[in-house]
Protein backbone atom coordinates (compact mmCIF):
# COMPACT_ATOMS: atom_id res chain seq x y z
CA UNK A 1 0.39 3.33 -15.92
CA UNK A 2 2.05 1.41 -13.02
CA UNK A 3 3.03 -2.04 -13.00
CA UNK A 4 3.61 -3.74 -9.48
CA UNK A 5 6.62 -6.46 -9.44
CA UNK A 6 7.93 -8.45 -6.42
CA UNK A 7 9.81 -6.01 -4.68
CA UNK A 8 13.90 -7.90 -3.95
CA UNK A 9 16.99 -7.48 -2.41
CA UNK A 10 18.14 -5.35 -5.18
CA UNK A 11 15.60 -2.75 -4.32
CA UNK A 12 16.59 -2.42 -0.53
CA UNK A 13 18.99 -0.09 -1.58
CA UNK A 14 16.78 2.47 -3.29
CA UNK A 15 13.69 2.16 0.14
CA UNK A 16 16.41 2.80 2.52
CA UNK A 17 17.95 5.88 0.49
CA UNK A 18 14.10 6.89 0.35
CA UNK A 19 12.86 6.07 4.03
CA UNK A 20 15.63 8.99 5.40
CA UNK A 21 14.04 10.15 8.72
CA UNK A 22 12.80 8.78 11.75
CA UNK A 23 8.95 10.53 10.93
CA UNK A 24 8.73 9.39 7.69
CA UNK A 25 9.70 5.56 9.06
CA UNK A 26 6.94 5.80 11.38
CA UNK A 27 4.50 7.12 8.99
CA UNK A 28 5.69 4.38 6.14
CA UNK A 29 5.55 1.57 8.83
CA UNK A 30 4.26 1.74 12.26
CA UNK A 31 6.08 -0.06 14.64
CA UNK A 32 7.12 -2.79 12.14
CA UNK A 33 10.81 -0.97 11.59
CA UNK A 34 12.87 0.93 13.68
CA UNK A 35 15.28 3.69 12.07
CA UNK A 36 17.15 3.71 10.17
CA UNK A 37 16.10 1.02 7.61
CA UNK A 38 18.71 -1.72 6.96
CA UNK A 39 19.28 -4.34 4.65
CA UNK A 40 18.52 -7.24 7.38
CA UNK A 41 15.49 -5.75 8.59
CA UNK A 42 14.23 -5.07 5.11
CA UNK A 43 15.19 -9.12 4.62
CA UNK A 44 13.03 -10.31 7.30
CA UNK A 45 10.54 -8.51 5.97
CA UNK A 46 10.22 -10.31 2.35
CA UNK A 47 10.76 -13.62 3.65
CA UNK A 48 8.40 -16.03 2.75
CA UNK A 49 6.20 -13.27 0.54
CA UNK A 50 4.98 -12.75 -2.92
CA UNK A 51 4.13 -17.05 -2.63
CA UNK A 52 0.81 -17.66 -4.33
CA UNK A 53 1.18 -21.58 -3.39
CA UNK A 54 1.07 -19.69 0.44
CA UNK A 55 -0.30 -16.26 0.07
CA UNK A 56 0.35 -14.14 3.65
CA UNK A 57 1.71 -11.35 2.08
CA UNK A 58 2.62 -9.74 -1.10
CA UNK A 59 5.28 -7.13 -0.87
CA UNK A 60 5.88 -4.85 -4.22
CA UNK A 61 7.73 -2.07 -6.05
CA UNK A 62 6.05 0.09 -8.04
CA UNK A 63 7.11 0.93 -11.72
CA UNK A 64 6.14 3.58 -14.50
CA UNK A 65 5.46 1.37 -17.03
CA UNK A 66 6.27 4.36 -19.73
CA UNK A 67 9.88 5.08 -17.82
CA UNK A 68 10.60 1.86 -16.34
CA UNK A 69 11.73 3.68 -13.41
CA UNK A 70 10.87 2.26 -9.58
CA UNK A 71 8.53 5.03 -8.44
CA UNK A 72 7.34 3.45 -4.71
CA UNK A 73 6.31 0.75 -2.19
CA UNK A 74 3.43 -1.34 -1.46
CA UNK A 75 2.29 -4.19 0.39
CA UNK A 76 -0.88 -6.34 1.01
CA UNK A 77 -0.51 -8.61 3.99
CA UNK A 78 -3.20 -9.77 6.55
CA UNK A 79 -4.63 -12.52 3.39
CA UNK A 80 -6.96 -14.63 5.11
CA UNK A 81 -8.29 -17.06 2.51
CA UNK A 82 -11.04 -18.08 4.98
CA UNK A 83 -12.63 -14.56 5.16
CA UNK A 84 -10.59 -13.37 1.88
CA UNK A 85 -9.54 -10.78 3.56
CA UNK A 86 -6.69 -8.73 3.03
CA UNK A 87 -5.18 -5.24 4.30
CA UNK A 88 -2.56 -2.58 2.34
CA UNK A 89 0.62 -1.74 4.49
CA UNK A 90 3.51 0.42 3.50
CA UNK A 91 2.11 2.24 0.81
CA UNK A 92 5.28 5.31 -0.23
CA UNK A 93 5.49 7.15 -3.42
CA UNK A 94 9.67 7.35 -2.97
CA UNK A 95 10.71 10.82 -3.77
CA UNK A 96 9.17 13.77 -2.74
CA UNK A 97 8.74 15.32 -6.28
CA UNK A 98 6.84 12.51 -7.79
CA UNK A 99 3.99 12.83 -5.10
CA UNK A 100 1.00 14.38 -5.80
CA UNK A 101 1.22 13.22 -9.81
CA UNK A 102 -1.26 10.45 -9.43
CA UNK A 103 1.27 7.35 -8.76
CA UNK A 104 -0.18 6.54 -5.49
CA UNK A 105 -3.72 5.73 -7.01
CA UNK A 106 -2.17 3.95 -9.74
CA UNK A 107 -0.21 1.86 -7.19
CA UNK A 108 -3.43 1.64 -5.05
CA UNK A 109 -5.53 0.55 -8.15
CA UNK A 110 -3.12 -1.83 -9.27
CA UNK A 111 -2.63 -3.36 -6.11
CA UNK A 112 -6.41 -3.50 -5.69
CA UNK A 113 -6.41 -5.80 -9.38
CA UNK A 114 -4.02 -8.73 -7.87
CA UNK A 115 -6.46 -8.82 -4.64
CA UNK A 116 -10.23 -9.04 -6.17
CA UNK A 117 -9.03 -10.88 -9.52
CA UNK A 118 -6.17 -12.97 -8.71
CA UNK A 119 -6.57 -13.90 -5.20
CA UNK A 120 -9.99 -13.45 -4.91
CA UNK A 121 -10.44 -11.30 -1.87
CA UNK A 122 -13.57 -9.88 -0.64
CA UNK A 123 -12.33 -7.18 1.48
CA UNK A 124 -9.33 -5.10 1.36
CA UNK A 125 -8.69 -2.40 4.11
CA UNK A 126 -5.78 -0.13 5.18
CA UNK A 127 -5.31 2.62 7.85
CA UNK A 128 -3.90 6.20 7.26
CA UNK A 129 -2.83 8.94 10.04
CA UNK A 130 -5.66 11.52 9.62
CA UNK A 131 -3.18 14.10 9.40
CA UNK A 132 -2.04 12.52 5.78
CA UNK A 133 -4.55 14.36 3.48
CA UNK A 134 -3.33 13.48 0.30
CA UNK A 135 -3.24 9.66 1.19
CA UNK A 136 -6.65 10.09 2.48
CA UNK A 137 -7.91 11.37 -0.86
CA UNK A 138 -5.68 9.22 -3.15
CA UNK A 139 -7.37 6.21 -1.69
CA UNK A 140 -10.98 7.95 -1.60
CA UNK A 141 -10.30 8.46 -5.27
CA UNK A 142 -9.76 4.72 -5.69
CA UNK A 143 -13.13 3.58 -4.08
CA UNK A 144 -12.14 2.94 -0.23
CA UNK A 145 -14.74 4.43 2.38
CA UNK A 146 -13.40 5.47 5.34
CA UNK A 147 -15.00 3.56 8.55
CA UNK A 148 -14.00 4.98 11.69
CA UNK A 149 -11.52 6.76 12.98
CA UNK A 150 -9.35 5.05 15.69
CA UNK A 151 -8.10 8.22 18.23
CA UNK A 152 -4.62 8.58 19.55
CA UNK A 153 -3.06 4.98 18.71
CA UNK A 154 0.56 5.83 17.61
CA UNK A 155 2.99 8.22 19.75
CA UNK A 156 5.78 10.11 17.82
CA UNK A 157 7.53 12.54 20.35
CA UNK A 158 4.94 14.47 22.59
CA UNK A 159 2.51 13.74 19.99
CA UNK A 160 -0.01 11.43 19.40
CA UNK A 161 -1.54 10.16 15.60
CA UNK A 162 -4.53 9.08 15.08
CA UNK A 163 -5.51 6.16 12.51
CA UNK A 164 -8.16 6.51 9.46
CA UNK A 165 -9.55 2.99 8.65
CA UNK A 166 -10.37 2.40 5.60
CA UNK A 167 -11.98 -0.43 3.49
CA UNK A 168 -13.66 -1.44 0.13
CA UNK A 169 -15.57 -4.90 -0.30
CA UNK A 170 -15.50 -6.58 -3.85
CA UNK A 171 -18.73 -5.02 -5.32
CA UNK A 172 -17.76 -1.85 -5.14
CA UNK A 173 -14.76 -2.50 -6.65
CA UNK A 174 -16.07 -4.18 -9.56
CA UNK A 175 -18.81 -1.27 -9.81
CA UNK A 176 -15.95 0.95 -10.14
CA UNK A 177 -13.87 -0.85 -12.44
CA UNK A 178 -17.18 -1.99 -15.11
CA UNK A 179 -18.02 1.42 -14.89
CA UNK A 180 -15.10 3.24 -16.49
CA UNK A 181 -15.23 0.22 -19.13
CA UNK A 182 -16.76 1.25 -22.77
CA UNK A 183 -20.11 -0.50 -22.70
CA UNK A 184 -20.38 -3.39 -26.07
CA UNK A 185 -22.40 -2.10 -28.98
């Protein structure tokens, strides 16, 4: 099971060591970092988040609850209380050899818990490069549809990525989660 805690200067370390080439920066954040990673840049980035009082954007590590060991990153920024409204970002399972073991759609589900129960969000999206297959079916497996498809919006070297976007609405998340529930005798 993963837990999600408010990712903190003493994790900077550990992303950085993890986020160790320019692709893999791009794919983690966009445009939002530059490489490498450093310790102010990953400072600007937490200020003012994980405030409930204020909620703009929540920014997490994820931890094996059975280990205790940090396994990844994710975010959920965009919050708009008026159209409750929110959107993942920066979503990384951190080493290579943990991927593909089901941590992103814990991280995913757990993340999607703090949005629909404790802040009350309606709609939570995210966008994925089409070429990332296994993100695309990690976050199928955790109820998003995919919406559209938006062609040719990030350039890395001579090539250009296109973006997957993603989104599940409240309802379908609480179909998903009262349906894996044991039903009351």
């Amino acid at each position: 099971m993963i837990k999600l805690e408010p990712f903190t200067p003493a994790d900077f370390p550990q992303l950085i060591d993890w986020i160790n080439d320019e692709r893999l920066m791009k794919e983690w954040s966009g445009s939002l970092f530059s490489f490498p990673l450093t310790k102010d840049a990953l400072s600007w980035y937490i200020e003012g988040a994980n405030d409930l009082k204020d909620p703009d954007v929540f920014v997490y590590k994820a931890v094996d609850s059975k280990t205790g060991g940090v396994i990844g990153h994710i975010s959920l920024g965009s919050i708009s209380q008026r159209d409750r409204s929110g959107r993942i970002t920066r979503v990384l399972v951190g080493e290579a050899c943990e991927r593909g073991r089901g941590y992103c759609t814990g991280m995913i589900r757990a993340l999607l818990r703090i949005g629909f129960e404790d802040l009350k969000l309606h709609r939570i999206s995210l966008g994925v490069y089409d070429f990332n297959k296994a993100a695309i079916k990690c976050y199928l497996k955790a109820g998003f549809k995919q919406e559209g498809v938006l062609r040719d919006v990030v350039r890395h070297g001579e090539d250009y990525w296109s973006l997957v976007e993603m989104g599940i609405l409240e309802d379908e998340w609480h179909q998903l989660t009262h349906k894996s529930e044991p039903r009351a005798a």
